[in-house]
PDB file of N, CA and C in Angstrom:
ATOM      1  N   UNK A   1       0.828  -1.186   0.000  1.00  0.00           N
ATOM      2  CA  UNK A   1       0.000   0.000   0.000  1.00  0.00           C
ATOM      3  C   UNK A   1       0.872   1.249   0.000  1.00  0.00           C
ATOM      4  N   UNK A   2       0.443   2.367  -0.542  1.00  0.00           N
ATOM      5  CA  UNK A   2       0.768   3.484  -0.545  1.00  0.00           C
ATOM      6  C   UNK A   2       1.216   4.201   0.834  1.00  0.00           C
ATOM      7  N   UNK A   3       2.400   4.803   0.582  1.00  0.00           N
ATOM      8  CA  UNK A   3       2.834   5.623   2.499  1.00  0.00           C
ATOM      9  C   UNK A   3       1.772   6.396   2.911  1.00  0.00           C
ATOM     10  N   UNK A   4       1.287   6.694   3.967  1.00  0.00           N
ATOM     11  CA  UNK A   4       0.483   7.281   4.821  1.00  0.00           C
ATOM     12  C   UNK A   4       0.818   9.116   4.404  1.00  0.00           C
ATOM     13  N   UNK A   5      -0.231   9.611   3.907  1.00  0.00           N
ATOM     14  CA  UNK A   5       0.183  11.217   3.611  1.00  0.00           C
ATOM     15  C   UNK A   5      -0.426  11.933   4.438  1.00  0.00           C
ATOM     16  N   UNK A   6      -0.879  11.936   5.874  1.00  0.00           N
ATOM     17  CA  UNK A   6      -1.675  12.378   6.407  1.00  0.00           C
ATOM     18  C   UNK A   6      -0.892  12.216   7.588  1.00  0.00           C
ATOM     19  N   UNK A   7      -1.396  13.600   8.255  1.00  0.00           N
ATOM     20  CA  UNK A   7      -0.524  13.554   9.611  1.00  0.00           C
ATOM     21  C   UNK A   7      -0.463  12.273  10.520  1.00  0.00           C
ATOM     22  N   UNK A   8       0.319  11.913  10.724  1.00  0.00           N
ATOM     23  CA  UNK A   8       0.126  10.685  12.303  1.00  0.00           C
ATOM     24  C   UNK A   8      -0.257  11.074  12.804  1.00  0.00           C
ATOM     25  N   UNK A   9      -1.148  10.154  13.539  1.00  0.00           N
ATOM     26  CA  UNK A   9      -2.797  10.471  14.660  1.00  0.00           C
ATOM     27  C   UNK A   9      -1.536  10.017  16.191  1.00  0.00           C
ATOM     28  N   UNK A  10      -1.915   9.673  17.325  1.00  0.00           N
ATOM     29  CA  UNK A  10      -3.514  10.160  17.603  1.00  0.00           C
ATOM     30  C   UNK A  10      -4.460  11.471  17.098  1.00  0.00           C
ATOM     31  N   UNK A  11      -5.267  11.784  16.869  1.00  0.00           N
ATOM     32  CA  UNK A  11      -5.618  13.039  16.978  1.00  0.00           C
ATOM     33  C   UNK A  11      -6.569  12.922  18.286  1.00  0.00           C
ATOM     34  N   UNK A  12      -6.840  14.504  18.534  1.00  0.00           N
ATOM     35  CA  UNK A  12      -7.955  14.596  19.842  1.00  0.00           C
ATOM     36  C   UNK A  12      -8.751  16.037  19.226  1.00  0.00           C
ATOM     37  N   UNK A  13      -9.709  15.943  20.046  1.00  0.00           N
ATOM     38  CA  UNK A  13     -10.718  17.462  19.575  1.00  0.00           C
ATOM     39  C   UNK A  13     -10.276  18.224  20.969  1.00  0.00           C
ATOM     40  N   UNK A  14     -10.490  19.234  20.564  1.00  0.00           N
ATOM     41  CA  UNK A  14     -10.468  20.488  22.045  1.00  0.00           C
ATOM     42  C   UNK A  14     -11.407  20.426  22.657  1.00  0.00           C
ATOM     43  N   UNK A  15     -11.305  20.489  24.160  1.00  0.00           N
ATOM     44  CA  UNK A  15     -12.073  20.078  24.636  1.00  0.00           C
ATOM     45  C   UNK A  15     -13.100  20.702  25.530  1.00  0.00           C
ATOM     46  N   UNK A  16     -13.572  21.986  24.988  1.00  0.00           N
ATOM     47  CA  UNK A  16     -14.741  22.584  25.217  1.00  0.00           C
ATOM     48  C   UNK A  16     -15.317  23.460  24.138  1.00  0.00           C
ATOM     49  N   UNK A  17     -16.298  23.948  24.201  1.00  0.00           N
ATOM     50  CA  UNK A  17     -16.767  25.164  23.342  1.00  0.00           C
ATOM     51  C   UNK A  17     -16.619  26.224  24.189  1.00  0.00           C
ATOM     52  N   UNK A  18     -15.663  27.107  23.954  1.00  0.00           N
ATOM     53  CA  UNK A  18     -15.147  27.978  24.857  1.00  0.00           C
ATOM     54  C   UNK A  18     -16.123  29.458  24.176  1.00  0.00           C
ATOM     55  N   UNK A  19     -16.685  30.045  25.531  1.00  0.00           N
ATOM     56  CA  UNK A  19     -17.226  31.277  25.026  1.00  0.00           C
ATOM     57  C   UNK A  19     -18.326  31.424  24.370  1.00  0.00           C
ATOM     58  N   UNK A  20     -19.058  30.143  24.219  1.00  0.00           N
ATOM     59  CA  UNK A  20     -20.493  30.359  23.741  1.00  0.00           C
ATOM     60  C   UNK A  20     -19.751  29.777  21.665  1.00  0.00           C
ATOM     61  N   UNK A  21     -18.448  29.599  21.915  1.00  0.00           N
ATOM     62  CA  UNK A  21     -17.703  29.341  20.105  1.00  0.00           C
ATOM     63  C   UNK A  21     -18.957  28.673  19.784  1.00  0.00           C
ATOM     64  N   UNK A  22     -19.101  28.627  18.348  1.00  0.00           N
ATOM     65  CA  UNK A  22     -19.901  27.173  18.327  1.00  0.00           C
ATOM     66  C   UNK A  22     -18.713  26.548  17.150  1.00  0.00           C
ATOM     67  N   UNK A  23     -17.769  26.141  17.813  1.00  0.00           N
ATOM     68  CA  UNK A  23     -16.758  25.658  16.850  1.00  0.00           C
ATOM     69  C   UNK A  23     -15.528  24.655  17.681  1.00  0.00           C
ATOM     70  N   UNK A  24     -15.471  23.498  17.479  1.00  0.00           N
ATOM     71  CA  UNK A  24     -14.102  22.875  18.202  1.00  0.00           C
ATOM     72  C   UNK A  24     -13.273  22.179  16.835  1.00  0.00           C
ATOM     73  N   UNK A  25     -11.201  21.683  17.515  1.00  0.00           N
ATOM     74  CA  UNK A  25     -10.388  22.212  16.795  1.00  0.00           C
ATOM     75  C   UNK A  25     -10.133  20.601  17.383  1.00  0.00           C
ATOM     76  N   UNK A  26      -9.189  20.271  15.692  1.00  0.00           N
ATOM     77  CA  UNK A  26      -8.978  18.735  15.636  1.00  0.00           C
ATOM     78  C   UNK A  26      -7.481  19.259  15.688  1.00  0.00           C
ATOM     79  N   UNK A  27      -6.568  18.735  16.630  1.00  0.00           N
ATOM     80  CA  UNK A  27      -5.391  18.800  16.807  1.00  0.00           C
ATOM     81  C   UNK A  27      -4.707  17.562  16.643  1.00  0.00           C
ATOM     82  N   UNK A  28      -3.352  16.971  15.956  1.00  0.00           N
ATOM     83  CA  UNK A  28      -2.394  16.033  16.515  1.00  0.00           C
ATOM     84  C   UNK A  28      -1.427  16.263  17.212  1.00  0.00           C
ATOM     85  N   UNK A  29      -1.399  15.966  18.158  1.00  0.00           N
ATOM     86  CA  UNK A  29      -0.739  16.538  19.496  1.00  0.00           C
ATOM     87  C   UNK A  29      -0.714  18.155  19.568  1.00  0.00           C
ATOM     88  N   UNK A  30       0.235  18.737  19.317  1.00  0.00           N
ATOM     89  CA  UNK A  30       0.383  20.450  18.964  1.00  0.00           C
ATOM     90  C   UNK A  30      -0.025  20.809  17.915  1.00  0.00           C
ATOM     91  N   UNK A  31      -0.281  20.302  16.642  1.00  0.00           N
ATOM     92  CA  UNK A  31      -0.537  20.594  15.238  1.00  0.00           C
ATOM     93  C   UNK A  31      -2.228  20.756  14.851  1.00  0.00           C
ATOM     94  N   UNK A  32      -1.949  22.118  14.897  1.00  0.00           N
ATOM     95  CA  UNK A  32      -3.855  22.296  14.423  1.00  0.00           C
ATOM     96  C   UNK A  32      -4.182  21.386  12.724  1.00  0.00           C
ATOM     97  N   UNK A  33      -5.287  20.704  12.755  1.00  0.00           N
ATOM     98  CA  UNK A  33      -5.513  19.866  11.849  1.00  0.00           C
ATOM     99  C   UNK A  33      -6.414  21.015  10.809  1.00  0.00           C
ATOM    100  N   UNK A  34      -7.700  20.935  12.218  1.00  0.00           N
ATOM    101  CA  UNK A  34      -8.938  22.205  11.218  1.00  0.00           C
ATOM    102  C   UNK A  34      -9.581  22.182  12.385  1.00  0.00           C
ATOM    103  N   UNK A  35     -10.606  22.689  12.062  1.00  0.00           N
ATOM    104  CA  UNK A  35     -11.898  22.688  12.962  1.00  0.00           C
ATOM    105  C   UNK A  35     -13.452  22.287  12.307  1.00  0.00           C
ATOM    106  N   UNK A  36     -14.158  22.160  13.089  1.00  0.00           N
ATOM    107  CA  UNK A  36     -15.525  21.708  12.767  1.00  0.00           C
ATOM    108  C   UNK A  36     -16.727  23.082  13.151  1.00  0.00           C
ATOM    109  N   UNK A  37     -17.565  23.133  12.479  1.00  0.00           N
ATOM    110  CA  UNK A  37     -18.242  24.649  12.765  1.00  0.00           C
ATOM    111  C   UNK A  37     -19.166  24.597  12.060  1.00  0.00           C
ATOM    112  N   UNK A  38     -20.569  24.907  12.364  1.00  0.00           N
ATOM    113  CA  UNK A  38     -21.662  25.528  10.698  1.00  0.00           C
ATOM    114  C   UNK A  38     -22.682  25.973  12.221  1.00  0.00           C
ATOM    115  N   UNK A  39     -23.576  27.505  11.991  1.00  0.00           N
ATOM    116  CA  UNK A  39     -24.341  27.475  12.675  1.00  0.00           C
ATOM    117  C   UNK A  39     -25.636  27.207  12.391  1.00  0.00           C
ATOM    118  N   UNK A  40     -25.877  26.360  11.468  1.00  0.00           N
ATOM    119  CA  UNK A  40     -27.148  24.999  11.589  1.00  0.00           C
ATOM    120  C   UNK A  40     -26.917  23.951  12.234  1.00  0.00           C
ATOM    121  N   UNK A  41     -25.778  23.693  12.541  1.00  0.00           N
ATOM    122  CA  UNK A  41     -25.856  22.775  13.462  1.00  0.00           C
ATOM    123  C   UNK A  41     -25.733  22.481  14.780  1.00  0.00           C
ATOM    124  N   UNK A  42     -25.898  21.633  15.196  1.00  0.00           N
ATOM    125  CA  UNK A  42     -26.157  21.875  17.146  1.00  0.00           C
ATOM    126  C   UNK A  42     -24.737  21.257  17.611  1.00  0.00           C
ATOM    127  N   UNK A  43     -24.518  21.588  18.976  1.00  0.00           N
ATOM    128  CA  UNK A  43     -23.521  21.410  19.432  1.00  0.00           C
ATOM    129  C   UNK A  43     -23.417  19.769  19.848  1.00  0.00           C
ATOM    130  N   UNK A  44     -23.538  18.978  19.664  1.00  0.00           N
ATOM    131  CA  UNK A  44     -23.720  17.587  19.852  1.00  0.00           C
ATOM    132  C   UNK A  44     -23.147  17.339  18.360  1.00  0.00           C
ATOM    133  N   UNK A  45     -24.127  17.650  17.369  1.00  0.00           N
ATOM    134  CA  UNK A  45     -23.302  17.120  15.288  1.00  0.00           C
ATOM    135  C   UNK A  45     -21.658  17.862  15.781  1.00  0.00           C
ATOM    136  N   UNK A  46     -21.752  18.866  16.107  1.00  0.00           N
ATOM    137  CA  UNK A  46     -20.430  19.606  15.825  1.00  0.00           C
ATOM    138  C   UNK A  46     -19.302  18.583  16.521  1.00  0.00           C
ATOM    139  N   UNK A  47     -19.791  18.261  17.664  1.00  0.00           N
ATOM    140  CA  UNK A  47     -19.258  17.100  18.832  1.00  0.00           C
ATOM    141  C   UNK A  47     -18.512  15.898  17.740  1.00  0.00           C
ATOM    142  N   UNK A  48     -19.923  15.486  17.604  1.00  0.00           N
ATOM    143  CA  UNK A  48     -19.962  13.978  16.431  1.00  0.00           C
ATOM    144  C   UNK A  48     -18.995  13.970  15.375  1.00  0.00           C
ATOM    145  N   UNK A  49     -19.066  14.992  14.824  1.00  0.00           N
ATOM    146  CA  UNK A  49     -17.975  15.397  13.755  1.00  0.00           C
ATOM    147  C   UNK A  49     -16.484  15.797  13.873  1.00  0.00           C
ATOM    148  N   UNK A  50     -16.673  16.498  14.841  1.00  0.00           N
ATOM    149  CA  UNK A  50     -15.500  16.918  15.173  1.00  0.00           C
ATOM    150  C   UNK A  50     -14.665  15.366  15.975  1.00  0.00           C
ATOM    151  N   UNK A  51     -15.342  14.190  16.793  1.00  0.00           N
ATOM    152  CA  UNK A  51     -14.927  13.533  17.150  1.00  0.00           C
ATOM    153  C   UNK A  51     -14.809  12.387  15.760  1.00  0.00           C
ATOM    154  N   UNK A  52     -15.297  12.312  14.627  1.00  0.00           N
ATOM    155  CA  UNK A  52     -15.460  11.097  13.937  1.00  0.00           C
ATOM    156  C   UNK A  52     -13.946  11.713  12.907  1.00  0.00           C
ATOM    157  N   UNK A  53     -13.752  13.028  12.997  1.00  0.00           N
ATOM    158  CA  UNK A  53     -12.118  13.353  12.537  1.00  0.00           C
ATOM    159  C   UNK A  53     -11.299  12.610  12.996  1.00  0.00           C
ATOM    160  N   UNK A  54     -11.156  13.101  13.924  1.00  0.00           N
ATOM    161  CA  UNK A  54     -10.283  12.823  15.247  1.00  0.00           C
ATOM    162  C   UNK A  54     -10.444  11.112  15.099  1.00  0.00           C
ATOM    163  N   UNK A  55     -10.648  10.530  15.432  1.00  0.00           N
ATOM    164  CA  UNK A  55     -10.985   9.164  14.755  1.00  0.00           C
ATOM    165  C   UNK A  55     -10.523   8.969  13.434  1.00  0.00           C
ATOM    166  N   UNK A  56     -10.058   9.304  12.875  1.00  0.00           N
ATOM    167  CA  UNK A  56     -10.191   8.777  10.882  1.00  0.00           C
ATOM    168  C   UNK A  56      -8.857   7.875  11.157  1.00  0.00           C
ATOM    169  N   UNK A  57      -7.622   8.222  11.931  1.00  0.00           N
ATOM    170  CA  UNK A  57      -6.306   7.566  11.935  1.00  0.00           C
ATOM    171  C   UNK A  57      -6.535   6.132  12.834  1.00  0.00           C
ATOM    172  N   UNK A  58      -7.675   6.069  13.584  1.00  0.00           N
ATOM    173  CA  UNK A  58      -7.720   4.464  14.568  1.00  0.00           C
ATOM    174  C   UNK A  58      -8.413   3.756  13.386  1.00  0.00           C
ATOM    175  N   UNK A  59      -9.779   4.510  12.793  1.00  0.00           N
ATOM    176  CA  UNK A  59     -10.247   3.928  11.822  1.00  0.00           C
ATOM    177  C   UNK A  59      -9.731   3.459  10.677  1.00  0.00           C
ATOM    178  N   UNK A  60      -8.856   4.067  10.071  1.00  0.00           N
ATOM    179  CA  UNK A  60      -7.910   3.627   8.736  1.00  0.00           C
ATOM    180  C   UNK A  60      -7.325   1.883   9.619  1.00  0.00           C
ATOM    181  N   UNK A  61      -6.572   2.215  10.916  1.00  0.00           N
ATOM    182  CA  UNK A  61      -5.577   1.239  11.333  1.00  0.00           C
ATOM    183  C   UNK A  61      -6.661   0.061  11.271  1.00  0.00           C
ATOM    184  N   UNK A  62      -8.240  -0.023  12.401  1.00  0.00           N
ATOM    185  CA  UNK A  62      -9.274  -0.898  12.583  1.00  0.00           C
ATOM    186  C   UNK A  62      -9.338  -1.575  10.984  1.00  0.00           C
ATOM    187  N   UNK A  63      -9.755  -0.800  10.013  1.00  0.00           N
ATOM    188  CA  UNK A  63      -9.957  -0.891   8.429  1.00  0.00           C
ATOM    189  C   UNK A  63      -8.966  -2.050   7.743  1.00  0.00           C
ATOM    190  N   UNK A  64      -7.538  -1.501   8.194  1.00  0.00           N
ATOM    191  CA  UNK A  64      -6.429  -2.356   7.778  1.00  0.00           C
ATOM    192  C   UNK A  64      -6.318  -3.719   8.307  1.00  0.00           C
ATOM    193  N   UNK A  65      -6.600  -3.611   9.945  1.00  0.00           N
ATOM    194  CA  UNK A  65      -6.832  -4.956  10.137  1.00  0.00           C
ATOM    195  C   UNK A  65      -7.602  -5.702   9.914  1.00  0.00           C
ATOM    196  N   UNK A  66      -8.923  -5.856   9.644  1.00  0.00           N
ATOM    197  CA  UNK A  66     -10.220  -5.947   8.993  1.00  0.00           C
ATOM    198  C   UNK A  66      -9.515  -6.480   7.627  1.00  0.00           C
ATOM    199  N   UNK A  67      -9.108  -5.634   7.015  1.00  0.00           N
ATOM    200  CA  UNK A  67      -8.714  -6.150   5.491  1.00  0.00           C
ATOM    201  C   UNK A  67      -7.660  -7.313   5.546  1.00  0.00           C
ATOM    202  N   UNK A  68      -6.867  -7.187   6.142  1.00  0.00           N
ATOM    203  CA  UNK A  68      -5.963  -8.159   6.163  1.00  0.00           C
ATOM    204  C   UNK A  68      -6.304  -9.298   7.104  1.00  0.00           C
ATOM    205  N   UNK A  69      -6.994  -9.869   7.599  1.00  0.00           N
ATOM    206  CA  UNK A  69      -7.795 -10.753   8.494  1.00  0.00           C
ATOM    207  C   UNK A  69      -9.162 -11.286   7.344  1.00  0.00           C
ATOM    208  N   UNK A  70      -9.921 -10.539   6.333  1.00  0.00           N
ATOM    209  CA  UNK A  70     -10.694 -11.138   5.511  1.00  0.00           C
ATOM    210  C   UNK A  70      -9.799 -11.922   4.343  1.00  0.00           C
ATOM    211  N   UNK A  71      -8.864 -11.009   3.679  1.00  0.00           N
ATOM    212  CA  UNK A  71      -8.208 -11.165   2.564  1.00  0.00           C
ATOM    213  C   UNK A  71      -7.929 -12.470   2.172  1.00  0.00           C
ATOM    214  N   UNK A  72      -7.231 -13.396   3.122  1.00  0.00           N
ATOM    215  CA  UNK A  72      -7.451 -14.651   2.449  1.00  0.00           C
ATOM    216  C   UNK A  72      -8.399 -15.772   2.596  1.00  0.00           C
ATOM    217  N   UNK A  73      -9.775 -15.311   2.984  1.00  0.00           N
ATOM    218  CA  UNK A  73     -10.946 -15.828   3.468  1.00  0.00           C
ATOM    219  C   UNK A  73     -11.850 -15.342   1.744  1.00  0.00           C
ATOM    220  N   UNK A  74     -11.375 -14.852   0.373  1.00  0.00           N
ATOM    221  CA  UNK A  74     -11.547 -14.166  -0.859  1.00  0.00           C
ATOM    222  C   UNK A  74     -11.946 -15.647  -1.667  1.00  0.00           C
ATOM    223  N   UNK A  75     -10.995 -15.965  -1.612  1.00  0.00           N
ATOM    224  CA  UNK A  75     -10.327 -17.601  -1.839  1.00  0.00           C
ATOM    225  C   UNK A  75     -11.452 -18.983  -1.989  1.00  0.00           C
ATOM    226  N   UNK A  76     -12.051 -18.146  -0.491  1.00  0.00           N
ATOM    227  CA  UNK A  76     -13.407 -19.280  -0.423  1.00  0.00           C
ATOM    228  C   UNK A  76     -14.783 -18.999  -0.778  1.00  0.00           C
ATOM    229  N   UNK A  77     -14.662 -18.095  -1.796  1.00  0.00           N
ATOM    230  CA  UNK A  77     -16.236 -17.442  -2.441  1.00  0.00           C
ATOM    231  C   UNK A  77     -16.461 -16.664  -1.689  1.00  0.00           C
ATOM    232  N   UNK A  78     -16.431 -15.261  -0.973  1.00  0.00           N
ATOM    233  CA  UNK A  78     -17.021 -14.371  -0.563  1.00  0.00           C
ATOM    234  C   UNK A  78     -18.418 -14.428  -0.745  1.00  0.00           C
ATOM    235  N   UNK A  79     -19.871 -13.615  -0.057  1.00  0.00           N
ATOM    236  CA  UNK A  79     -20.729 -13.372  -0.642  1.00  0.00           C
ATOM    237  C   UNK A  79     -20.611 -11.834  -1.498  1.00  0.00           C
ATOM    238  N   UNK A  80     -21.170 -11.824  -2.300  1.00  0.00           N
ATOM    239  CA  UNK A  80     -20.940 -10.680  -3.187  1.00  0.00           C
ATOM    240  C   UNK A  80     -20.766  -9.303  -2.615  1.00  0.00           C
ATOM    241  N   UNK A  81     -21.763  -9.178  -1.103  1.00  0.00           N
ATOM    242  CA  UNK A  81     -21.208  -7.817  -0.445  1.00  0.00           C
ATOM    243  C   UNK A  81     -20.364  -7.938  -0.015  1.00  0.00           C
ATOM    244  N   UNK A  82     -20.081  -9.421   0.516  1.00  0.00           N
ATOM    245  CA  UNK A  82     -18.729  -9.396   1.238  1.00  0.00           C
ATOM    246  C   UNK A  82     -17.430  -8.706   0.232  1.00  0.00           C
ATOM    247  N   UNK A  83     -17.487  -9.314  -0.896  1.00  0.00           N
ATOM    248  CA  UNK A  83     -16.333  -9.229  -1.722  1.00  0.00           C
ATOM    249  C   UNK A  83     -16.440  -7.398  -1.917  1.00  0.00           C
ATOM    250  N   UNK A  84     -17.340  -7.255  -2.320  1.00  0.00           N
ATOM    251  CA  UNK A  84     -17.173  -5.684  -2.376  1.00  0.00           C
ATOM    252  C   UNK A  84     -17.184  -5.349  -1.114  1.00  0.00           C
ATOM    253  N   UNK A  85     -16.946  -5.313   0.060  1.00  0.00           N
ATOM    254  CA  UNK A  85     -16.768  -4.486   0.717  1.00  0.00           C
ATOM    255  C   UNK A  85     -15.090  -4.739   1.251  1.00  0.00           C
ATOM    256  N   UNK A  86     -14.818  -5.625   0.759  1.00  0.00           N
ATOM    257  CA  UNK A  86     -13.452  -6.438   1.028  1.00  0.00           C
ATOM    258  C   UNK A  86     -12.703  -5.141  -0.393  1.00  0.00           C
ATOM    259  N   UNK A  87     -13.249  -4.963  -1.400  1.00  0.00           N
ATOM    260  CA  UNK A  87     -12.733  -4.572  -2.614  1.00  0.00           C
ATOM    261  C   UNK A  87     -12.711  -2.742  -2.098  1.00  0.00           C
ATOM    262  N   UNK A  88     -13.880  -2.602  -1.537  1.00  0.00           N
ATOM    263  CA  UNK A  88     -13.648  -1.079  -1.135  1.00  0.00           C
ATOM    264  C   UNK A  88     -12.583  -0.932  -0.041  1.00  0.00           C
ATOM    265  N   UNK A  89     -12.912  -1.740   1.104  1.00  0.00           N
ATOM    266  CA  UNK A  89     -11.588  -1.514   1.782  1.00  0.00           C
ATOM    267  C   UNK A  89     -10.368  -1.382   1.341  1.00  0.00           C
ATOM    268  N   UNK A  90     -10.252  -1.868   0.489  1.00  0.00           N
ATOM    269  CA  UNK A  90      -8.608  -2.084  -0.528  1.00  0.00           C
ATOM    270  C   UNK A  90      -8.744  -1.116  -1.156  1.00  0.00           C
ATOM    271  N   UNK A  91      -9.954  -0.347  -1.757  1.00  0.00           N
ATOM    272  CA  UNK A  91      -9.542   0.926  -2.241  1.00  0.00           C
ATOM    273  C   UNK A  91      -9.506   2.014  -1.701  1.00  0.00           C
ATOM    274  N   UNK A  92      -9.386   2.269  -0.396  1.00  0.00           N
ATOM    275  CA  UNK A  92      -9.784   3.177   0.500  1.00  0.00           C
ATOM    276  C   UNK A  92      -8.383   3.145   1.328  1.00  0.00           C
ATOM    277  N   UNK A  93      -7.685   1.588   1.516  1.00  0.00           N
ATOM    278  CA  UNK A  93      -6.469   1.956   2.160  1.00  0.00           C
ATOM    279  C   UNK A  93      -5.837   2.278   1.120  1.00  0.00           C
ATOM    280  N   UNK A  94      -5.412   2.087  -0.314  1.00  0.00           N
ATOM    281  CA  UNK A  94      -4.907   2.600  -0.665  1.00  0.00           C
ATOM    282  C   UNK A  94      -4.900   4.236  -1.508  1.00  0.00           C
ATOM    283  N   UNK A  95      -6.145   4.386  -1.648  1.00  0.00           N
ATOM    284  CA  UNK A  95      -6.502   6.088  -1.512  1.00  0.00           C
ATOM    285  C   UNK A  95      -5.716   6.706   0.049  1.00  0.00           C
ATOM    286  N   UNK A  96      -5.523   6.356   1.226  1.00  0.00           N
ATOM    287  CA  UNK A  96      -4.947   6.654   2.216  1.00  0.00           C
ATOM    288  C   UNK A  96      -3.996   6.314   2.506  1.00  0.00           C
ATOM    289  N   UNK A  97      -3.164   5.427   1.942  1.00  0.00           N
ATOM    290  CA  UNK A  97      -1.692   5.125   2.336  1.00  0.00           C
ATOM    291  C   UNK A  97      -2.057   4.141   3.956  1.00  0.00           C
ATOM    292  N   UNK A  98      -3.098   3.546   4.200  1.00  0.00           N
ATOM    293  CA  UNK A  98      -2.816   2.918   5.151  1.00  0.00           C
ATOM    294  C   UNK A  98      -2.575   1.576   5.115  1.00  0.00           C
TER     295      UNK A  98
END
């Protein structure tokens, strides 16, 4: 697979809405990533989102193991979602270098 082009995680979200913000900040360790923000949305989505970022680097790793734990289980006829979802995973780690 392709090298990882994306910062090394952990990442974490900040951890309040300071000041009434309606906005929190995806950091890896010291390194501001972005932030999450829209005021249609409520402070819980902003939460959700801002935490399912912060997450994308355990998820890629969960993903990889997943793929490599089905992969030679291919062999024995997949069911057809299986195989495609076995086929997206493989295109998704390697769209990500994971």
């Amino acid at each position: 697979m392709a090298e990882s082009k994306f910062t090394k995680g952990p990442y974490r979200v900040s951890n309040s809405f300071e000041s009434g913000n309606q906005e929190l900040w995806v950091y890896a360790d010291m390194t501001y990533l972005g932030s999450v923000a829209n005021s249609s949305m409520t402070p819980e989505e902003i939460l959700a989102n801002a935490e399912l970022m912060a997450d994308a680097p355990r998820l890629l790793e969960v993903l990889r193991a997943l793929h490599d734990f089905a992969l030679p289980l291919r062999h024995i006829g997949l069911p057809e979602a299986s195989a495609q979802a076995l086929a997206d995973a493989k295109a998704l780690l390697e769209k990500h270098g994971g």
